[in-house]
Protein backbone atom coordinates (compact mmCIF):
# COMPACT_ATOMS: atom_id res chain seq x y z
CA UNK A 1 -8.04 -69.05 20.27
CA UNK A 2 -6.30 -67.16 23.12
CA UNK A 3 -3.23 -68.53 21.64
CA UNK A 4 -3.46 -66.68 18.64
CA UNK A 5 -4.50 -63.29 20.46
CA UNK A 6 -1.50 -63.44 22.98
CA UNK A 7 0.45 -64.41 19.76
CA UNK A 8 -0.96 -60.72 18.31
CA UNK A 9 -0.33 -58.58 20.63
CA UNK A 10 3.43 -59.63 21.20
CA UNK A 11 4.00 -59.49 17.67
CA UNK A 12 2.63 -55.82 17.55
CA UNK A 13 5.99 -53.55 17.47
CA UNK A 14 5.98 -49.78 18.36
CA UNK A 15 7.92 -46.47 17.26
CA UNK A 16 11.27 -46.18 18.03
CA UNK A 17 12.11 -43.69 20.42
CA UNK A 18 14.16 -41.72 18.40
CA UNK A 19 11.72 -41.77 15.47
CA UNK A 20 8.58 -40.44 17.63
CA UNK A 21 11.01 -37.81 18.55
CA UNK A 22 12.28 -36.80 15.15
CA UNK A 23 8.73 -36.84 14.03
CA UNK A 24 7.82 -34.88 16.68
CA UNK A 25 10.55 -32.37 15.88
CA UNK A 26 9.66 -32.15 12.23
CA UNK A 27 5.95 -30.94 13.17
CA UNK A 28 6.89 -28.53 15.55
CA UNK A 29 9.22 -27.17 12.41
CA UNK A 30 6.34 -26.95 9.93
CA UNK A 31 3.99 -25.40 12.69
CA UNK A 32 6.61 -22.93 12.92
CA UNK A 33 7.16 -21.79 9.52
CA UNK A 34 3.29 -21.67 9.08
CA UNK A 35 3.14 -19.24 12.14
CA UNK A 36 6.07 -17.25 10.35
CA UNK A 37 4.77 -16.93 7.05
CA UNK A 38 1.29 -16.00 8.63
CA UNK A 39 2.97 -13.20 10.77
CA UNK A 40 5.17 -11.78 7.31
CA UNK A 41 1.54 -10.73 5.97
CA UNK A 42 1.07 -8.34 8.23
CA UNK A 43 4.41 -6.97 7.91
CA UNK A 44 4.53 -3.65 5.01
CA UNK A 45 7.67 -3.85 3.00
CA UNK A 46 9.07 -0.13 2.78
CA UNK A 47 8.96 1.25 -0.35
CA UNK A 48 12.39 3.88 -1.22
CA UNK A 49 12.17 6.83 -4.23
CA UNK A 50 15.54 8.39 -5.44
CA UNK A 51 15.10 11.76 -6.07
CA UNK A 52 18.25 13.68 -7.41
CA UNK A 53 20.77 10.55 -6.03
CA UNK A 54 19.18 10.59 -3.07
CA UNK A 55 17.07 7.58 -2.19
CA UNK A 56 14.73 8.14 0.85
CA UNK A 57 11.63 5.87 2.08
CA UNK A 58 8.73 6.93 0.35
CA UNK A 59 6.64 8.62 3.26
CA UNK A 60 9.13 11.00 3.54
CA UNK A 61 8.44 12.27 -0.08
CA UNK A 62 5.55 12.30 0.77
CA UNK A 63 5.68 15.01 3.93
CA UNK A 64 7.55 17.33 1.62
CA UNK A 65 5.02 17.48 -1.42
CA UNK A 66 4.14 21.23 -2.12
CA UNK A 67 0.52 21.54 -3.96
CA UNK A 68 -0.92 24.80 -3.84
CA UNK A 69 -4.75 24.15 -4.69
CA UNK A 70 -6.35 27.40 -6.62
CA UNK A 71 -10.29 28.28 -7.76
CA UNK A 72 -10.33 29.71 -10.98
CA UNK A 73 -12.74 32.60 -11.59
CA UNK A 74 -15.18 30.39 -13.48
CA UNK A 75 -15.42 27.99 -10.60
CA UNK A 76 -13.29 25.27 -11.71
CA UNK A 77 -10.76 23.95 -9.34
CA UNK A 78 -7.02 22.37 -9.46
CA UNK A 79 -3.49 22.22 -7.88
CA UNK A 80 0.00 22.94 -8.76
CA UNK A 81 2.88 20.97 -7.77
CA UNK A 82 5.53 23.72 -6.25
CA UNK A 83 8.12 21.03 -4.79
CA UNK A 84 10.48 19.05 -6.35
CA UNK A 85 8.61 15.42 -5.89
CA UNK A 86 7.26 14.33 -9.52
CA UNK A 87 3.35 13.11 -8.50
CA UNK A 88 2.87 9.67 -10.59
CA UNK A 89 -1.34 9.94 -10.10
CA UNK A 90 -3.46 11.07 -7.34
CA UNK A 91 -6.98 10.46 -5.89
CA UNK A 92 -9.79 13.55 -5.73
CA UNK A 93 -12.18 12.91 -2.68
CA UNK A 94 -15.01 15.10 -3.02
CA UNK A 95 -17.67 15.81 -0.48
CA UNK A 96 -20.78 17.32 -1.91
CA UNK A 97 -23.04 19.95 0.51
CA UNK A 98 -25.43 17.12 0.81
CA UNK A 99 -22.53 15.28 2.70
CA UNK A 100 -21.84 12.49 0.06
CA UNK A 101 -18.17 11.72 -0.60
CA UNK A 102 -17.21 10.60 -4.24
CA UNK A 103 -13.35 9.20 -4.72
CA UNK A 104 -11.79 9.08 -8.38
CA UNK A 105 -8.54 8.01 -9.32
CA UNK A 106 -6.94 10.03 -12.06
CA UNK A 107 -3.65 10.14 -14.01
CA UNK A 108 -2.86 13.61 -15.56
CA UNK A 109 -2.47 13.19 -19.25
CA UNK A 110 1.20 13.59 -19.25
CA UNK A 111 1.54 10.33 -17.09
CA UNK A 112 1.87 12.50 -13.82
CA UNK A 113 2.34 15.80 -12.62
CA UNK A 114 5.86 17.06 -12.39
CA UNK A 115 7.61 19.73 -10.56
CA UNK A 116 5.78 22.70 -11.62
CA UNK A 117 3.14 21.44 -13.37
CA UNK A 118 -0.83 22.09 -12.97
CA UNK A 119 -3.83 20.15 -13.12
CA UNK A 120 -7.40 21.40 -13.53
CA UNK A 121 -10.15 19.80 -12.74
CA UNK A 122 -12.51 21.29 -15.62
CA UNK A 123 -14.97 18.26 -15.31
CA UNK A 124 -16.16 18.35 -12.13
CA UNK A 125 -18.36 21.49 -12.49
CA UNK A 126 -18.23 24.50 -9.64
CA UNK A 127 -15.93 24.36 -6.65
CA UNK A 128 -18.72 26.11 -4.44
CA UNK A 129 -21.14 22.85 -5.14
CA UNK A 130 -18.26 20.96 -2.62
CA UNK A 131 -17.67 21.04 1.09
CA UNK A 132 -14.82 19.41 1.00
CA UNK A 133 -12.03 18.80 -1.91
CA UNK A 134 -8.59 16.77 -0.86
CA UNK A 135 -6.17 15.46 -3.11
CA UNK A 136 -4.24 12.76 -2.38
CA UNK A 137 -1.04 12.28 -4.58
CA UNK A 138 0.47 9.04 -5.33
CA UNK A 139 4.35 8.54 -5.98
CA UNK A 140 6.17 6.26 -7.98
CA UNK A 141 8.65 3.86 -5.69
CA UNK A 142 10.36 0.35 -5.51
CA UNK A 143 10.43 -2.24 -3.07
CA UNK A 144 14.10 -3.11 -1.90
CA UNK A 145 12.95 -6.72 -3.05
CA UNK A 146 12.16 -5.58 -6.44
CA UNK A 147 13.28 -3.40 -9.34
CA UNK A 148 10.11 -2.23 -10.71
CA UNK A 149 8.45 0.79 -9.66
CA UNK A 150 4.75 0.82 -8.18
CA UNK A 151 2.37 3.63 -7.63
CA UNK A 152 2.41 3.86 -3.52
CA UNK A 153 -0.25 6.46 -2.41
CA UNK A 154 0.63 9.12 0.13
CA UNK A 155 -1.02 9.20 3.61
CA UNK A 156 -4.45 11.23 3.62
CA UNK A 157 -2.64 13.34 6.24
CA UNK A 158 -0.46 14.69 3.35
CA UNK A 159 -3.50 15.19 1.40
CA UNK A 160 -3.76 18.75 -0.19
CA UNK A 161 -7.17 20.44 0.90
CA UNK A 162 -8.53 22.92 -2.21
């Protein structure tokens, strides 16, 4: 019986050295693109708008929006879009007097609001009824990686207060 054991464990052959190492290699090389692709999703592509020839990164549209919000006499509320950036859709954030905030997404009828155009708000009842009002416009841009534009919304810094 000890024969046969002894016989066993001779017979038993191992990895190659230079098969453990290629092995070894080849994990280290999937551990690594798994790492990579996990770090890409927290990388933002920039989005670019051409404007006139001119194509500029997105946020930079953004800084040079020119609403001018205005009150009407019978209390409704809107903006008008004085600059030259064409506004695709926008958010209105409303904060009531009791301190509740209500956010809508809205699209004008015409698809968006060019360069001076206006947009009333006629369904949202009186202006005084609100603490707060902010628009915040979105633009139409691209990704370098693709060719179809997407609605990118501006920063709530570049939000128009009414």
């Amino acid at each position: 019986m000890k024969y046969n054991m002894d016989r066993l464990k001779k017979e038993k052959k191992a990895l190659s050295p230079v098969i453990s190492t290629v092995l070894l290699i080849m994990i280290v090389v999937v551990l690594a693109l798994i790492i990579l692709m996990w770090a890409f999703g927290f990388v933002k592509e920039a989005y670019s708008k051409t404007i006139g020839g001119e194509e500029k990164p997105v946020d930079y549209y953004c800084s040079q929006l020119n609403l001018e919000g205005f009150v009407n006499l019978d209390g409704t509320f809107g903006f008008s879009n004085r600059g030259s950036v064409p506004i695709h859709s926008f958010t209105l954030r409303l904060t009531g007097n009791d301190g509740e905030t209500n956010i809508e997404n809205y699209e004008s009828p015409k698809g968006s609001v060019n360069p001076g155009g206006v947009f009333t708000f006629k369904d949202k009842g009186n202006y005084d009824s609100y603490k707060d009002v902010r628009v915040i416009s979105v633009l139409l841009a691209k990704k370098k990686s693709s060719t179809n534009p997407e609605p990118v919304p501006c920063a709530s810094e570049n939000a128009l207060k009414i």
